[in-house]
Protein backbone atom coordinates (compact mmCIF):
# COMPACT_ATOMS: atom_id res chain seq x y z
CA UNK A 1 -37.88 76.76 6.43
CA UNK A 2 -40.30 78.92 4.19
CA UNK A 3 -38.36 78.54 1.06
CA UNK A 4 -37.82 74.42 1.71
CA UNK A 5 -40.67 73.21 -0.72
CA UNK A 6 -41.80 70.34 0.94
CA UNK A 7 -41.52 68.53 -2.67
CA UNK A 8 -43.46 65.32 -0.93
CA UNK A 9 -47.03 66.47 -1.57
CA UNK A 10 -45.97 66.72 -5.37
CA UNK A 11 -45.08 63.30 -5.61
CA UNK A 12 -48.40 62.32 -7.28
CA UNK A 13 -47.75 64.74 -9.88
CA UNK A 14 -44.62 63.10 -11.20
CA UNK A 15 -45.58 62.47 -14.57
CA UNK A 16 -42.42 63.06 -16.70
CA UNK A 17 -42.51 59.53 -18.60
CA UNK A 18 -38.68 58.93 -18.59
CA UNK A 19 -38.21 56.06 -20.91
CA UNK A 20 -35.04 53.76 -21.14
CA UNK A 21 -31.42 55.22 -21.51
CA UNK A 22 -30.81 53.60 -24.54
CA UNK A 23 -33.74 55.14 -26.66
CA UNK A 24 -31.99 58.80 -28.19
CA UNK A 25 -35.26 61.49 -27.06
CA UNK A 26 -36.04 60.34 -23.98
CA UNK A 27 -37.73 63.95 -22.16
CA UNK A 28 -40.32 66.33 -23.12
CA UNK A 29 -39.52 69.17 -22.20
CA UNK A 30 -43.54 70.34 -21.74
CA UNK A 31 -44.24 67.91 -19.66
CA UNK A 32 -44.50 69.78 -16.64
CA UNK A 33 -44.73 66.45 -14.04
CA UNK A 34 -41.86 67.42 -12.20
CA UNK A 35 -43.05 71.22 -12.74
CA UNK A 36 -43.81 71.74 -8.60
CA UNK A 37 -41.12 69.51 -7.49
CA UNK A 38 -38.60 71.71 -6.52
CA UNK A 39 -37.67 72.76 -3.12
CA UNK A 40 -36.27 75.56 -3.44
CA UNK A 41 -37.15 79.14 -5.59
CA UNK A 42 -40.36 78.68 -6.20
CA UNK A 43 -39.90 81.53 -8.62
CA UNK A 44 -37.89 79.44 -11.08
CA UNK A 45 -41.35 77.52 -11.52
CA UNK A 46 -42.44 80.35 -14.23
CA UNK A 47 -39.59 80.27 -16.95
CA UNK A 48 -40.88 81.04 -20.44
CA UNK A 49 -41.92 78.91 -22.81
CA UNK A 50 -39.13 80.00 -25.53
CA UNK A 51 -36.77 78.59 -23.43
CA UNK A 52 -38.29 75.30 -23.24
CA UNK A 53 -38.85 75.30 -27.21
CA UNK A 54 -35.16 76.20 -27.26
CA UNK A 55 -34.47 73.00 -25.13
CA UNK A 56 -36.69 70.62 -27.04
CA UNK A 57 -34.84 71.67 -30.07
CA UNK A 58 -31.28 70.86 -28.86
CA UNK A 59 -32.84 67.61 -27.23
CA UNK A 60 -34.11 66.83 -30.88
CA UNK A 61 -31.08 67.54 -32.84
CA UNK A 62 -28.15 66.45 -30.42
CA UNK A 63 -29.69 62.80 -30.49
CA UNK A 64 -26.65 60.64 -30.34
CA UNK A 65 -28.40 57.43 -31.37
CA UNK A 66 -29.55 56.54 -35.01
CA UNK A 67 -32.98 55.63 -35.45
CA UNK A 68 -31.66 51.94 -35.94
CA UNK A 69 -29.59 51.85 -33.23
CA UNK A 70 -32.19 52.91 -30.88
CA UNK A 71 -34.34 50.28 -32.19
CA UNK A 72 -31.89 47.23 -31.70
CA UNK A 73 -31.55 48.64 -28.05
CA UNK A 74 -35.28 49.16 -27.62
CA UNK A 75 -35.56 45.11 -29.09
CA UNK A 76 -32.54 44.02 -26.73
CA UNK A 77 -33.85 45.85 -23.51
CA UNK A 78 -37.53 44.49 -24.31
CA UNK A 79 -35.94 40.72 -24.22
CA UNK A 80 -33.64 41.61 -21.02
CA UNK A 81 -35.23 42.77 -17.77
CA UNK A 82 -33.78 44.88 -14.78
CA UNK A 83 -33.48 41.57 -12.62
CA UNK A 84 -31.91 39.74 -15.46
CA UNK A 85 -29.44 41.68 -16.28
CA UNK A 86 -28.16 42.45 -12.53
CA UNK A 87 -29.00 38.51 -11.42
CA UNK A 88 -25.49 37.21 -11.65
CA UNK A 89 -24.28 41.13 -10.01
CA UNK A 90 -26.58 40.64 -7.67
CA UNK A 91 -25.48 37.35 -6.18
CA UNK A 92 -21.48 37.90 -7.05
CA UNK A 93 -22.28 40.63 -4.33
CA UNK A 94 -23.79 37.76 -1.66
CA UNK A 95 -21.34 35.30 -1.97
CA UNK A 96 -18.59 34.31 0.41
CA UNK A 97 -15.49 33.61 -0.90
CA UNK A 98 -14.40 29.94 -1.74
CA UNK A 99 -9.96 30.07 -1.65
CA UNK A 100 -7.79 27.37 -0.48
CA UNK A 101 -7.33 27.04 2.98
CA UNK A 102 -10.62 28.73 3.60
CA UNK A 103 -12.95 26.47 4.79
CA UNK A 104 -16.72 26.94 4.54
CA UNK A 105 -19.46 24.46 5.89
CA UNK A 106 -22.10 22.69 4.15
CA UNK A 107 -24.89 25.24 5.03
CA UNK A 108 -23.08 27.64 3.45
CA UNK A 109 -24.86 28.97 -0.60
CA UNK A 110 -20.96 29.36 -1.72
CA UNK A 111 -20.69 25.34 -2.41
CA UNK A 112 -23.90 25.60 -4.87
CA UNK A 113 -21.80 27.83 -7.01
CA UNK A 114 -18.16 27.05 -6.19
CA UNK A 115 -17.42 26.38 -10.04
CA UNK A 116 -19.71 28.37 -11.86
CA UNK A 117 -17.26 31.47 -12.79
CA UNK A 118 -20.26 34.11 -13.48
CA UNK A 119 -20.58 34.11 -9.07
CA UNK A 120 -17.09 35.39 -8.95
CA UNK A 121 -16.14 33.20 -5.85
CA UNK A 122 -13.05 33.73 -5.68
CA UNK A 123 -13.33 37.29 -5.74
CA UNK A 124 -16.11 38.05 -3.72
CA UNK A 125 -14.35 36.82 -0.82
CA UNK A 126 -11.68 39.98 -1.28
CA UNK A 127 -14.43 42.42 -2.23
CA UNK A 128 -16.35 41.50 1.11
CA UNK A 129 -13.62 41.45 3.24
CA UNK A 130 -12.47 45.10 2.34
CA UNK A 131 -15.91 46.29 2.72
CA UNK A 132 -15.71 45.27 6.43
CA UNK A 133 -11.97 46.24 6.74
CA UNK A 134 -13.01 49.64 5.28
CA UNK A 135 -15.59 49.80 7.77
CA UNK A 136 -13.66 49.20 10.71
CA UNK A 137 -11.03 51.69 9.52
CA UNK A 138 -14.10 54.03 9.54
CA UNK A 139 -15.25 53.84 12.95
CA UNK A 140 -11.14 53.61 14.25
CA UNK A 141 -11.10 57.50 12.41
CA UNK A 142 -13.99 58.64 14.07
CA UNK A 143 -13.00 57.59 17.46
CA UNK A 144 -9.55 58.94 16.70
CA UNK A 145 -11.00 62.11 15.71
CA UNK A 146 -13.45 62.64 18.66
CA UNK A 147 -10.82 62.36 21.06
CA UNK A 148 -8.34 64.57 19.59
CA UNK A 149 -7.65 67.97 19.95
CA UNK A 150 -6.92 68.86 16.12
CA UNK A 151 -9.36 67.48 14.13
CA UNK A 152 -8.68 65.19 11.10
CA UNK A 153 -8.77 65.58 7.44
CA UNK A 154 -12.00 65.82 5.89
CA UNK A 155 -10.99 63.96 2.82
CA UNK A 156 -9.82 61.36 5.23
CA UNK A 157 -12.07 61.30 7.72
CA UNK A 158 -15.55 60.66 5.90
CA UNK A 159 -13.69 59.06 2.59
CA UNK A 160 -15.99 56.20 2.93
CA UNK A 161 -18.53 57.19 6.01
CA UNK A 162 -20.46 60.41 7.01
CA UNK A 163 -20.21 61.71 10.65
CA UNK A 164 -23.51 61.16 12.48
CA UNK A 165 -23.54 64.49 13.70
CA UNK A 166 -22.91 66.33 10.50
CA UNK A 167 -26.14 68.60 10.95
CA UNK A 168 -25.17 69.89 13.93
CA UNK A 169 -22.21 72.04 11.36
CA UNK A 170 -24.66 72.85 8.46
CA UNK A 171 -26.47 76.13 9.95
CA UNK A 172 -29.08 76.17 7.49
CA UNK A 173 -29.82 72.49 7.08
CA UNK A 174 -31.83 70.00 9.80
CA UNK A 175 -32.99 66.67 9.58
CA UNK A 176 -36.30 67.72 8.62
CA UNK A 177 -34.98 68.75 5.41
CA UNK A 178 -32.34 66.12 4.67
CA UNK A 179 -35.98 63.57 4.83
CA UNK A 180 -37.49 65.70 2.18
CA UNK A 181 -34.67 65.45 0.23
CA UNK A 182 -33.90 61.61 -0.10
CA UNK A 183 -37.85 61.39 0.04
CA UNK A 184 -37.78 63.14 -3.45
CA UNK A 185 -34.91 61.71 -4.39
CA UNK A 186 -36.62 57.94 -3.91
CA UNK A 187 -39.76 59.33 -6.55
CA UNK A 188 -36.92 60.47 -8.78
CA UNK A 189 -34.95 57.25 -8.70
CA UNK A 190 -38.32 55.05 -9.28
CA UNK A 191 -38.75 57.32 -12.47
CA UNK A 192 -35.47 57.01 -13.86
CA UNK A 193 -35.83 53.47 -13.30
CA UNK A 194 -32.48 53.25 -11.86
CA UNK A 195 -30.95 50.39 -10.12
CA UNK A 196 -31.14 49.75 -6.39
CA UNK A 197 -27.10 50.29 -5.72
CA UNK A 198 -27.59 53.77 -7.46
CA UNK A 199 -30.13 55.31 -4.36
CA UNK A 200 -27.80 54.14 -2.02
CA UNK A 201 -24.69 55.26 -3.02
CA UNK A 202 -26.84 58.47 -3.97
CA UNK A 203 -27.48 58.89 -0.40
CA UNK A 204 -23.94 57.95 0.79
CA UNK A 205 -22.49 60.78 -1.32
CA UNK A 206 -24.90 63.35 0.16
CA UNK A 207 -24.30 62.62 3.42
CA UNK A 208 -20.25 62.27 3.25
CA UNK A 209 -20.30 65.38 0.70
CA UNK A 210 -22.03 67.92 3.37
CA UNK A 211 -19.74 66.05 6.22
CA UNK A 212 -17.13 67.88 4.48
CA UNK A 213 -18.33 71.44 3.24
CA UNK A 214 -19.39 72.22 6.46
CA UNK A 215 -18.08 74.91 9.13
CA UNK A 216 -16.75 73.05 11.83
CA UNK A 217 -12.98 74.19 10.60
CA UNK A 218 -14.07 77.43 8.61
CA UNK A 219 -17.54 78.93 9.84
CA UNK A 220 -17.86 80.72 6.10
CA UNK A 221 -18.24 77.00 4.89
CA UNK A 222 -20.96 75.31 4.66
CA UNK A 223 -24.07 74.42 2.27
CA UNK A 224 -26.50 76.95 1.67
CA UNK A 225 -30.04 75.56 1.90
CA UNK A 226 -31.11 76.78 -1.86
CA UNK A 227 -28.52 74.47 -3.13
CA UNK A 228 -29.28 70.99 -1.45
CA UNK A 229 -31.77 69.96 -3.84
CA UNK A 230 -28.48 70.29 -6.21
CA UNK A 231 -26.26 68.41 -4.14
CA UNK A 232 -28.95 65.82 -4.43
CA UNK A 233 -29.35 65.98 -7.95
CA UNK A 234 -26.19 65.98 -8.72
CA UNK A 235 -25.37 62.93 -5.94
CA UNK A 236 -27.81 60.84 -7.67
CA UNK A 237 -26.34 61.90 -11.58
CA UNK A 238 -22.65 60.89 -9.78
CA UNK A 239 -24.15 57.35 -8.84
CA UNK A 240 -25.54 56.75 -11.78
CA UNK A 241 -22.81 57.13 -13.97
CA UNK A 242 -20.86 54.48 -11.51
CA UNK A 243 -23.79 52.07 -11.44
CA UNK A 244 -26.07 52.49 -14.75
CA UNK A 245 -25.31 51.27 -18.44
CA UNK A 246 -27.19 54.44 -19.38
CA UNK A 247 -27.27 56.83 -16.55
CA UNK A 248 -29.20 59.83 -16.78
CA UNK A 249 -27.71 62.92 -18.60
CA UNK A 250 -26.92 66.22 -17.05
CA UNK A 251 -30.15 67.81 -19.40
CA UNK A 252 -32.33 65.47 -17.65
CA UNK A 253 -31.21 66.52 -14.22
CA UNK A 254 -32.09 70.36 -15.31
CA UNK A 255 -35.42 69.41 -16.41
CA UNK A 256 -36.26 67.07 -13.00
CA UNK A 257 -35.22 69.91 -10.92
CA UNK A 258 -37.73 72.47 -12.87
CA UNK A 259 -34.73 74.26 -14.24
CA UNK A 260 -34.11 75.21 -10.83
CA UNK A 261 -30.43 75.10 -11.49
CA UNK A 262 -28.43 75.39 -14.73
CA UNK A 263 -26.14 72.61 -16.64
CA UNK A 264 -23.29 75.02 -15.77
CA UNK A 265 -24.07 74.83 -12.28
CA UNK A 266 -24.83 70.71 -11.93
CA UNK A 267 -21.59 70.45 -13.81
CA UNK A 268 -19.81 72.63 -10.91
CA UNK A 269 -21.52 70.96 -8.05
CA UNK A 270 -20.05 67.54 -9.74
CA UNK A 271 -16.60 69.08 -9.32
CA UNK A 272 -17.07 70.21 -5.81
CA UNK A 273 -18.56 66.64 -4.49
CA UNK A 274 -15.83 64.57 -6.57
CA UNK A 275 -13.28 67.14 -5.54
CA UNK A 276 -14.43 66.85 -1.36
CA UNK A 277 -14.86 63.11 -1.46
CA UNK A 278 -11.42 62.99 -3.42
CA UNK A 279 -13.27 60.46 -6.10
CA UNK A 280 -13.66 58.21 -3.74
CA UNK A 281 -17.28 56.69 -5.15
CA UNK A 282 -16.00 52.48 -4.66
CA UNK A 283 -17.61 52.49 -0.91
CA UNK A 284 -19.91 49.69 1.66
CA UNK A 285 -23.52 50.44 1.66
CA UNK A 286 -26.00 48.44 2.95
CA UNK A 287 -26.81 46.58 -0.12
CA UNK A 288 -24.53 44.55 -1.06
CA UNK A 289 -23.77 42.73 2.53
CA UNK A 290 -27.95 42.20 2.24
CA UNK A 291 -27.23 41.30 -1.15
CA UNK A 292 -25.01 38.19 0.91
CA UNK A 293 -27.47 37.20 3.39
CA UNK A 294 -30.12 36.81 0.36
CA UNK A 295 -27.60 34.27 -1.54
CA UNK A 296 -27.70 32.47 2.27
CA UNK A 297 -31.37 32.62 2.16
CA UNK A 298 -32.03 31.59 -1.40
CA UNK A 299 -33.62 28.02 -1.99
CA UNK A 300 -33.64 27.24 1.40
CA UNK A 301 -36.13 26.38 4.36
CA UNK A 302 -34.92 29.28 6.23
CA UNK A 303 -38.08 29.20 8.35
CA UNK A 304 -38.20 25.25 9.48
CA UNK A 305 -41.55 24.58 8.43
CA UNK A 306 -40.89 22.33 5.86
CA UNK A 307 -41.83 24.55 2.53
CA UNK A 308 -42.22 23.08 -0.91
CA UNK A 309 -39.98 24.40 -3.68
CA UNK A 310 -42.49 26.89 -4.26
CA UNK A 311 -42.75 28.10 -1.02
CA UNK A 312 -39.61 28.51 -0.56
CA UNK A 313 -39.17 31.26 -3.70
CA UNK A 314 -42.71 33.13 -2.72
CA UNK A 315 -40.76 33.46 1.11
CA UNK A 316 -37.73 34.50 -0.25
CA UNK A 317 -39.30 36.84 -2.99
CA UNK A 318 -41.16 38.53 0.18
CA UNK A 319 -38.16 38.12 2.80
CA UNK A 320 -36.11 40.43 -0.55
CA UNK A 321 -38.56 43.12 -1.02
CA UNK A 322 -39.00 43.51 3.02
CA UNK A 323 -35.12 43.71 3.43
CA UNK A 324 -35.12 46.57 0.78
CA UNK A 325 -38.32 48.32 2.45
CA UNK A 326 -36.75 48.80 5.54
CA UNK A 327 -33.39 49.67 4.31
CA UNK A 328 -34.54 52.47 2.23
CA UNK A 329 -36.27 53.58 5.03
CA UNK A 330 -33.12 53.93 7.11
CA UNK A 331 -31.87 55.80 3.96
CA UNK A 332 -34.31 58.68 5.32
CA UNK A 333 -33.48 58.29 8.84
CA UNK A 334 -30.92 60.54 9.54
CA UNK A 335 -30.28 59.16 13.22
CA UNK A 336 -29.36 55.32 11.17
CA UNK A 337 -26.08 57.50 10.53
CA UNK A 338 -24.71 56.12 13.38
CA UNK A 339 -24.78 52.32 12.39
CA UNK A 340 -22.34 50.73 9.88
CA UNK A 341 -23.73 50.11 6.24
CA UNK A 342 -23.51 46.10 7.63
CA UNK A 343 -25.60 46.79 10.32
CA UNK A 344 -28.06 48.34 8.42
CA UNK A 345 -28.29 45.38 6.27
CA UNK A 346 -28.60 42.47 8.74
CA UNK A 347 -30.77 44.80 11.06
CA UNK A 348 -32.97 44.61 7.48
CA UNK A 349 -32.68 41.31 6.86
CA UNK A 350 -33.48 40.10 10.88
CA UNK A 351 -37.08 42.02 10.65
CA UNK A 352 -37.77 40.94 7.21
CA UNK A 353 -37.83 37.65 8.53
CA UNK A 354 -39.62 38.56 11.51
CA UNK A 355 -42.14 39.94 9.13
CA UNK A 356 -42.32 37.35 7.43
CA UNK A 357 -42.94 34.82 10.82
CA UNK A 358 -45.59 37.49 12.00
CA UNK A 359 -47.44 37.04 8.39
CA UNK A 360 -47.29 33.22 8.27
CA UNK A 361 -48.63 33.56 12.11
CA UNK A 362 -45.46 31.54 13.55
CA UNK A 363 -44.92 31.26 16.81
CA UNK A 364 -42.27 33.24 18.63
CA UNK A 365 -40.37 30.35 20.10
CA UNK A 366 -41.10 28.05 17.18
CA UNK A 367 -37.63 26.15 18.12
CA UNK A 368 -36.04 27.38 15.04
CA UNK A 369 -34.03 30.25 15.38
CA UNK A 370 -35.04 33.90 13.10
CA UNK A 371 -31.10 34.35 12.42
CA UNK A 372 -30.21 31.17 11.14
CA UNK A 373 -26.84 29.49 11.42
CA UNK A 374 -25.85 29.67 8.02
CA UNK A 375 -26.95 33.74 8.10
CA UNK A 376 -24.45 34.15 11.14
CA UNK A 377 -21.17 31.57 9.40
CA UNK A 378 -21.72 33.51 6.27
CA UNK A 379 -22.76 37.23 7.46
CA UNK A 380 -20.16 36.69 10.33
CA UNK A 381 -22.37 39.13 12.72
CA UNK A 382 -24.20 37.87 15.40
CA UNK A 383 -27.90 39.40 16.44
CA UNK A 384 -26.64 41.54 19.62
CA UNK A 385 -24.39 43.34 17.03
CA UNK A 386 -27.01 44.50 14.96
CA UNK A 387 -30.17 44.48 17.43
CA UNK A 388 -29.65 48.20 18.94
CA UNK A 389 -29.71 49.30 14.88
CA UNK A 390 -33.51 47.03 14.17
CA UNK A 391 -34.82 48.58 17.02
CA UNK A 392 -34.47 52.36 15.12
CA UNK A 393 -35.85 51.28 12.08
CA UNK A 394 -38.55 49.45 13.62
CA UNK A 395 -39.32 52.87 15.47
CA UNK A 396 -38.73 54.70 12.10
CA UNK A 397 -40.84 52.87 10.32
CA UNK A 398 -43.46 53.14 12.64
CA UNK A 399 -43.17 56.67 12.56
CA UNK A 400 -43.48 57.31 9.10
CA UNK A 401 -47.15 57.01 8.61
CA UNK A 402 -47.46 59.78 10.65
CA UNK A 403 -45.89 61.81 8.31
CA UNK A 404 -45.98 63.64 4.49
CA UNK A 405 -43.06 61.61 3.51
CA UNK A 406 -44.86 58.82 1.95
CA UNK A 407 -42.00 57.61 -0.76
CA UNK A 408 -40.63 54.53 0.29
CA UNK A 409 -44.41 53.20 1.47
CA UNK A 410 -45.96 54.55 -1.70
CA UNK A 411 -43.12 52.03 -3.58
CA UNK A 412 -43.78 49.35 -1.94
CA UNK A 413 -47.65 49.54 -1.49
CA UNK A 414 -47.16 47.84 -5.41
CA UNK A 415 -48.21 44.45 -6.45
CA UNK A 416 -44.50 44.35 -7.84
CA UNK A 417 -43.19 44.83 -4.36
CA UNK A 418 -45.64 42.39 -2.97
CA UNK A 419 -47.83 45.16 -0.75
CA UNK A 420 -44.87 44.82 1.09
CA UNK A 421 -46.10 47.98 3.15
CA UNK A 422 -49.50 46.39 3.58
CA UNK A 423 -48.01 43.85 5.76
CA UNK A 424 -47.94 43.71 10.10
CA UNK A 425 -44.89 44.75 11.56
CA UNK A 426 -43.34 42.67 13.70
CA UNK A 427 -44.54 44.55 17.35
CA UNK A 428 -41.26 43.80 19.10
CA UNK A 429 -37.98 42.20 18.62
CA UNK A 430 -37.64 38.68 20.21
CA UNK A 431 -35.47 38.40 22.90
CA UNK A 432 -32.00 37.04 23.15
């Protein structure tokens, strides 16, 4: 455990100003913010300075981008923000779909964009449903595998899920250190500025990637703890390039790993992951089945108290960024392995709201029910399905305070999150 730098006490010190993808020199290579946040060989900390000249001057002169091109992107960007520019995603993601002989009730958010083609109604629908066939496939493997003699393939078995019990094959990794990891990781993301889909398929490759390279078949396989910082470097490079207009570049990920590790080797570790996980990168995470109950949510009086228009977009706004706070905090929790990516979501979504209730001060049997009937038509899961999953990350969260691992509270402790972390937790979950 000596040579696991416990890179959360470093976070402060995160001052590498990555600026947009689309502008050509975007690192300095002495700025030494991410300097101390390694976790592994601390000796790697104290590379000369030639080689960072040497670095600066390949960053200068393999600039890919013209000075004018940069600065139509730079104007473009300025007039397009992150939300705008993933709006019509972000919804596309939440809606049900809207096909003939499919019938769908007035509560449901699909009729309010049933002919606008940007919400992708018709396809949604497909996408969803394949998400939760995928995950039922998933749990059907698992069973299959536990209670059979020869175990599965690995490329099979964990092509779009990681086995719960994964540590218990990874001799030199715990739980411990797969927290400090994804902690880091969650500083790293906020400073590339990447989108929210990026973390969590970050997280999902990490997870599936050392289900496989493990020694449960072969005991001479398995990760060696001086390279999981690079599987999670490399995890969150792999993400990016499926989720980003301008992901990060593999230069980048040398220089926010303190040159821990080469290009040569990110490169190879890319190889290895894609290689295990047999490309598979399309896969359910949590957000985009909490990306559906937020369409449900949106514009309506999902609490019964009668809210204004206003209102009802400073609830929602705060019902979002509480759904997000406790997800990423299940990204950390290594025991939420054991719930679906749709559980996750609508455990999210069921204590946002009871956040929400326990900041407005409403009362617990207020007659109007926390999981509405247009979240359960349009979710299609039911509270008792997902309540077993709210009560870990209620614990979780709970527990984190208590801890170094201050990421995911740090983020949202922003007026741009809303305090979100500032906020009472709900004390318990109501009954059924």
């Amino acid at each position: 455990m000596s040579a696991l730098r416990e890179v959360s006490n470093l976070a402060g010190n995160l001052g590498a100003d990555i600026k947009q993808r689309q502008q050509a020199s975007r690192i300095d290579p002495n700025n030494h913010g991410f300097s101390g946040a390694t976790l592994l060989h601390q000796e790697s900390l104290h590379r000369g300075s030639q080689q960072e000249q040497q670095l600066s001057q390949r960053l200068t002169a393999g600039s890919s981008f013209s000075a004018a091109t940069s600065h139509s992107l730079h104007s473009f960007m300025a007039r397009k923000s992150e939300s705008e520019f993933h709006a019509h995603a972000r919804r596309a993601n939440a809606i049900a779909p809207l096909r003939a002989g499919r019938a769908l009730s007035g509560s449901c958010a699909d009729i309010r964009h049933a002919h606008e083609p940007t919400y992708c109604t018709d396809l949604i629908g497909d996408i969803t449903d394949m998400f939760v066939e995928r995950e039922r496939q998933a749990v059907a493997r698992f069973n299959e595998d536990s209670a059979s003699n020869a175990p599965m393939n690995t490329s099979t078995l964990y092509a779009y899920y990681a086995s719960p019990q994964y540590l218990q094959h990874q001799p030199e990794i715990n739980e411990k250190m797969r927290m400090i990891l994804v902690d880091w990781l969650i500083d790293v993301h906020l400073k590339f500025k990447l989108h929210a889909e990026t973390m969590y398929l970050a997280v999902n490759l990490i997870d599936r990637y050392l289900s496989c390279a493990n020694n449960r078949l072969d005991r001479t396989t398995f990760v060696p703890r001086a390279q999981l910082q690079l599987v999670g470097v490399c995890a969150m490079l792999l993400a990016a390039k499926y989720e980003e207009i301008w992901p990060p570049e593999v230069k980048e990920c040398v220089h926010i790993s303190a040159n821990t590790y080469t290009r040569e080797e990110i490169i190879q570790m890319e190889r290895s992951i894609c290689t295990a996980l047999s490309f598979r990168l399309t896969v359910p995470t949590p957000f985009p089945f909490a990306s559906r109950a937020w369409t449900v949510l949106e514009g309506d009086d999902f609490l019964g108290v009668g809210a204004d228009e206003e209102q009802r977009r400073q609830y929602f706004a705060i019902v979002r960024h509480a759904t997000s706070f406790f997800m990423e905090h299940a990204l950390l929790d290594y025991k939420c392995l054991q719930f679906t990516p749709s559980q996750i979501a609508h455990a999210s979504v069921f204590l946002a709201l009871l956040m929400l209730r326990t900041k407005l001060e409403l009362p617990k049997t207020s007659g109007f029910p926390v999981w509405t009937d247009a979240l359960r038509h349009c979710t299609k899961a039911e509270v008792q399905e997902f309540r077993g999953c709210a009560e870990v990350i209620l614990e979780y969260v709970n527990y984190v305070p208590t801890t170094k691992y201050q990421a995911v509270r740090r983020k949202y402790n922003s007026s741009r999150y809303m305090e979100i972390s500032k906020m009472l937790l709900p004390n318990e979950l109501p009954a059924l």
